[in-house]
Protein backbone atom coordinates (compact mmCIF):
# COMPACT_ATOMS: atom_id res chain seq x y z
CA UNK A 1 -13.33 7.70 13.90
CA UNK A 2 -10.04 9.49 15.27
CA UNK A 3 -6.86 8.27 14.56
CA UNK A 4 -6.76 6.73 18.58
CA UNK A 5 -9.73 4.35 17.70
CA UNK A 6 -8.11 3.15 15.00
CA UNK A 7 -4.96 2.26 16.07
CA UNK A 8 -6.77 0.28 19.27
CA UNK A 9 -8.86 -1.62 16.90
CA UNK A 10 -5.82 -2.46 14.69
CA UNK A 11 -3.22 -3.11 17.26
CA UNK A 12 -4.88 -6.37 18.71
CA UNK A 13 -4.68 -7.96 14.78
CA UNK A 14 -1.10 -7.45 14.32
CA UNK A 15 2.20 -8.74 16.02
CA UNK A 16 3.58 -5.69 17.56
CA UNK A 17 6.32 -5.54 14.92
CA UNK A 18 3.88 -5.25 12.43
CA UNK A 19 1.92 -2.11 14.85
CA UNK A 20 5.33 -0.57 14.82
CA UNK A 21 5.63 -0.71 11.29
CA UNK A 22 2.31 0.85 11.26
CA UNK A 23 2.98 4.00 13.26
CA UNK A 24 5.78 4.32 10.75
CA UNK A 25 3.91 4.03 7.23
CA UNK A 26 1.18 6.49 9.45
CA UNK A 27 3.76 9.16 10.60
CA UNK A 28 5.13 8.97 6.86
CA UNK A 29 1.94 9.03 4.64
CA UNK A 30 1.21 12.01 6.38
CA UNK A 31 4.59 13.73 5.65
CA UNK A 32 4.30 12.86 2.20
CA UNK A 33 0.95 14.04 2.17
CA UNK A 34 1.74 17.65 3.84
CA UNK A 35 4.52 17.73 1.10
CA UNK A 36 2.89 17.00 -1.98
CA UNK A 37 -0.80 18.75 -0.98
CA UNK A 38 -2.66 15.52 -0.65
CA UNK A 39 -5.41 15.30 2.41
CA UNK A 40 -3.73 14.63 5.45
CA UNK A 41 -6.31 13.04 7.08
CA UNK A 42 -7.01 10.98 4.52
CA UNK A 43 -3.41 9.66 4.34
CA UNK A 44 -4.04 8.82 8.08
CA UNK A 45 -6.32 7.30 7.83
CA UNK A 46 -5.22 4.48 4.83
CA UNK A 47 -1.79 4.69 6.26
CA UNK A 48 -3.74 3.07 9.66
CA UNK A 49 -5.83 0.99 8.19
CA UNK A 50 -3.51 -0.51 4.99
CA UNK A 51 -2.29 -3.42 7.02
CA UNK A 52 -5.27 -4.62 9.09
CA UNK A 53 -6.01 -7.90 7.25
CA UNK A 54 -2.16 -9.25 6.84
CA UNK A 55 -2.56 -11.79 9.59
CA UNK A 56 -6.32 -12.56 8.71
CA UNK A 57 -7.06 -16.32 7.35
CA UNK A 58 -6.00 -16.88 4.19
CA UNK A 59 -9.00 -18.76 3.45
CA UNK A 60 -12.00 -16.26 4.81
CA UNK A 61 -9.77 -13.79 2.53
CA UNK A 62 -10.07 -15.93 -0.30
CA UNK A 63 -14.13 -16.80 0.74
CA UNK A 64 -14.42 -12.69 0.52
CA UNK A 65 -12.61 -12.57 -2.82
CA UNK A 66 -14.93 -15.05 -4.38
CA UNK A 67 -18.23 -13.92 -2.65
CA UNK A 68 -17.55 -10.29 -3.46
CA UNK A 69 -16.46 -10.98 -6.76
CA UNK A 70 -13.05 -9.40 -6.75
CA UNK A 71 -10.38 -9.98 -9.27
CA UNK A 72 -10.52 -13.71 -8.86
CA UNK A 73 -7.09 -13.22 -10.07
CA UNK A 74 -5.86 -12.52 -6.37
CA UNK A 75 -6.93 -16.51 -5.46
CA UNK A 76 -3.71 -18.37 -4.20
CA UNK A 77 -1.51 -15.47 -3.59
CA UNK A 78 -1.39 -15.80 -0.16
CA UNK A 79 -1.41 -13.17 2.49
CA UNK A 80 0.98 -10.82 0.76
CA UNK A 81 -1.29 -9.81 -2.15
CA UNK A 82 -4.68 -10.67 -0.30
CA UNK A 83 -4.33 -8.40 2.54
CA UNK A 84 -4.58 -5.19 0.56
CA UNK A 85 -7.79 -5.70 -1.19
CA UNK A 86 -9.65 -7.07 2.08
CA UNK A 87 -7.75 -4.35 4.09
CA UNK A 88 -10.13 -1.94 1.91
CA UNK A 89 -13.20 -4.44 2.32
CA UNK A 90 -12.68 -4.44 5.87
CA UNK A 91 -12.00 -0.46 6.04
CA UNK A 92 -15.45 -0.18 4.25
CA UNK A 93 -17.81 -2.55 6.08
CA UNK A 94 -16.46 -2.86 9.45
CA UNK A 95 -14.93 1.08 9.89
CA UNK A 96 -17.50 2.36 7.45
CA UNK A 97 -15.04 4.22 4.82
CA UNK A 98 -16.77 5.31 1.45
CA UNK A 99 -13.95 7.61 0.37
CA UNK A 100 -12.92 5.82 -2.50
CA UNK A 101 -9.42 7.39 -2.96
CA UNK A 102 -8.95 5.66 0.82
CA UNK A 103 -10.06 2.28 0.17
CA UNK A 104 -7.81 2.22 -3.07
CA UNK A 105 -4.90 3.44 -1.68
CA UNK A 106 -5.35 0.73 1.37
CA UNK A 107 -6.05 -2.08 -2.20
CA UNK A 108 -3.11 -1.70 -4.23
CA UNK A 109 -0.93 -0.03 -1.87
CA UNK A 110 1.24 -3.57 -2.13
CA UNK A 111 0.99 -3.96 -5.88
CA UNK A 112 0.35 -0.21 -7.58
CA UNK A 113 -1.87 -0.31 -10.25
CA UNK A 114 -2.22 1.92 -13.85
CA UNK A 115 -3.01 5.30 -13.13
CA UNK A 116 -2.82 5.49 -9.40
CA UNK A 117 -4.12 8.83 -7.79
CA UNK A 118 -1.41 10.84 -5.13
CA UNK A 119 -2.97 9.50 -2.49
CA UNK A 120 -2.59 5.90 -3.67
CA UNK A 121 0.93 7.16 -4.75
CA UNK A 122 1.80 8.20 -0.87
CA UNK A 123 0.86 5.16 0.77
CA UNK A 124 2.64 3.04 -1.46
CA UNK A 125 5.87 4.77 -1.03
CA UNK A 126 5.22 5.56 2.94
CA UNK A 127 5.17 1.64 3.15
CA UNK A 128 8.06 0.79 1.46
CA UNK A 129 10.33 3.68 2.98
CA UNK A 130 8.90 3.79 6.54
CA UNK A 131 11.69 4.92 9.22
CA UNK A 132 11.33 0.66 10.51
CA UNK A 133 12.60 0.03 7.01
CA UNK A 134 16.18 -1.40 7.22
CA UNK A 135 17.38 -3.07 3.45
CA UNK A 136 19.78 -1.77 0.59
CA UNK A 137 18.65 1.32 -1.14
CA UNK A 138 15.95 2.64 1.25
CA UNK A 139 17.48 5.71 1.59
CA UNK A 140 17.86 6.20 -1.95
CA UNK A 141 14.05 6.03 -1.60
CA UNK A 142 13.81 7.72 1.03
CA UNK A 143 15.39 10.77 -0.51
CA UNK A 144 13.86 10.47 -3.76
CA UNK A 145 10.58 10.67 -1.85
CA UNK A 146 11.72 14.05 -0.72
CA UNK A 147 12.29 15.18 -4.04
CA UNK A 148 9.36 14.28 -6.70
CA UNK A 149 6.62 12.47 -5.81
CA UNK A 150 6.21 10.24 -8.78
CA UNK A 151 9.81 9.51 -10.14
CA UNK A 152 9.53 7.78 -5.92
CA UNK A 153 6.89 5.89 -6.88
CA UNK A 154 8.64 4.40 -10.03
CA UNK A 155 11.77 3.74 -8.01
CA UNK A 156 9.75 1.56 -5.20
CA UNK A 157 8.20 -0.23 -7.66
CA UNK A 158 11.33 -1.00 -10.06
CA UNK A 159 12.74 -1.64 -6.47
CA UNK A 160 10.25 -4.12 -5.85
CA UNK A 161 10.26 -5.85 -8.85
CA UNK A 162 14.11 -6.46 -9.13
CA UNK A 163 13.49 -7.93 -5.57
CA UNK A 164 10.75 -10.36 -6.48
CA UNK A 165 12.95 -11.04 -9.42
CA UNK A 166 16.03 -11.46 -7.91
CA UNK A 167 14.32 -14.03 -5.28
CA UNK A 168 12.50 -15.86 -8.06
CA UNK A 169 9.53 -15.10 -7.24
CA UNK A 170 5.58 -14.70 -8.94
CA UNK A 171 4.91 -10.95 -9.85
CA UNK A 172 1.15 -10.65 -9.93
CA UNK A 173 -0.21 -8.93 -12.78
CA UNK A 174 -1.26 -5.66 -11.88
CA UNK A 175 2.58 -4.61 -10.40
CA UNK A 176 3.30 -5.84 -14.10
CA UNK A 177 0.43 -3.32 -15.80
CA UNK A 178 1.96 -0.36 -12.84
CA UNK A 179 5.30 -0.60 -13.85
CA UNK A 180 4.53 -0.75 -17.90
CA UNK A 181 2.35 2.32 -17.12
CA UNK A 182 5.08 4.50 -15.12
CA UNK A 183 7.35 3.43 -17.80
CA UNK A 184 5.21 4.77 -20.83
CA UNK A 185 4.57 8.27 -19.11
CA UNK A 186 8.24 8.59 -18.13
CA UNK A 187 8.78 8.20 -21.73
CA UNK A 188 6.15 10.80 -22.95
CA UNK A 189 7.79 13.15 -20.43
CA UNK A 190 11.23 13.18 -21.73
């Protein structure tokens, strides 16, 4: 599909706020992508797609979690955590995406996981610094972004964390395994 077919099938599943927000993470993955050598169409394409199942039932999400046997771990989460993983179940069986790099980076691009490819890396950071992005110390991100690829990563996610912290509350376990593993290779590196 071209980038025009996917945003109509998207746009009627989201508010327009969340469309918006969208075009933003889109227009961003694929900067990020030009800049650090990753597949732009690719990015595109996850950046598009990474969002399609936050206003889906909570419940069919949770019926695909258990029928599909995902991490069983994701069950009563809510919305925030389940729309990643189904965002990548519905990018494979309704839009017919078998690039696996793609339907990861749409999976965990709310939560990171331990040893997350670039790809994974830019929509994860596109999301969080999108130009629609108005809180304290996105354009700290922003310009670490521009800079190195990685130490962005490990900002948005200390970011995040501090954030779920601060607001009391659940962190769900694999943004706990992504931040112990950013931590133990920023250590090996100095």
């Amino acid at each position: 599909m071209e980038r025009e077919q996917y945003l109509a099938a998207i746009k009627p599943r989201m508010p327009e706020k969340r469309y918006i927000h969208t075009i933003g993470v889109m227009e961003t993955a694929m900067e990020l992508a030009k800049a650090y050598g990753e597949d732009e169409r690719k990015a595109e394409t996850a950046a598009i797609l990474h969002d399609i199942a936050k206003y889906a039932d909570i419940d069919w999400m949770e019926k695909i979690v258990h029928d599909e046997k995902l991490d069983q771990r994701l069950i009563g989460w809510g919305s925030e955590l389940l729309h990643g993983p189904i965002g990548a179940y519905i990018a494979e069986h309704e839009f017919g995406i078998v690039d696996e790099d793609v339907l990861n980076a749409i999976r965990f691009h709310t939560t990171g996981r331990v040893g997350m490819s670039h790809l994974e890396k830019i929509l994860f950071v596109a999301d969080m610094i999108e130009p629609n992005r108005h809180f304290d110390g996105v354009e700290r991100l922003r310009k670490k972004a521009q800079k190195n690829l990685d130490k962005a990563v490990s900002a948005c996610v200390r970011h995040t964390l501090a954030f779920l912290i601060d607001t009391k509350q659940a962190i769900y376990p694999l943004s706990i395994e992504c931040y112990n593993d950013l931590m133990k290779r920023e250590d090996s590196e100095g």
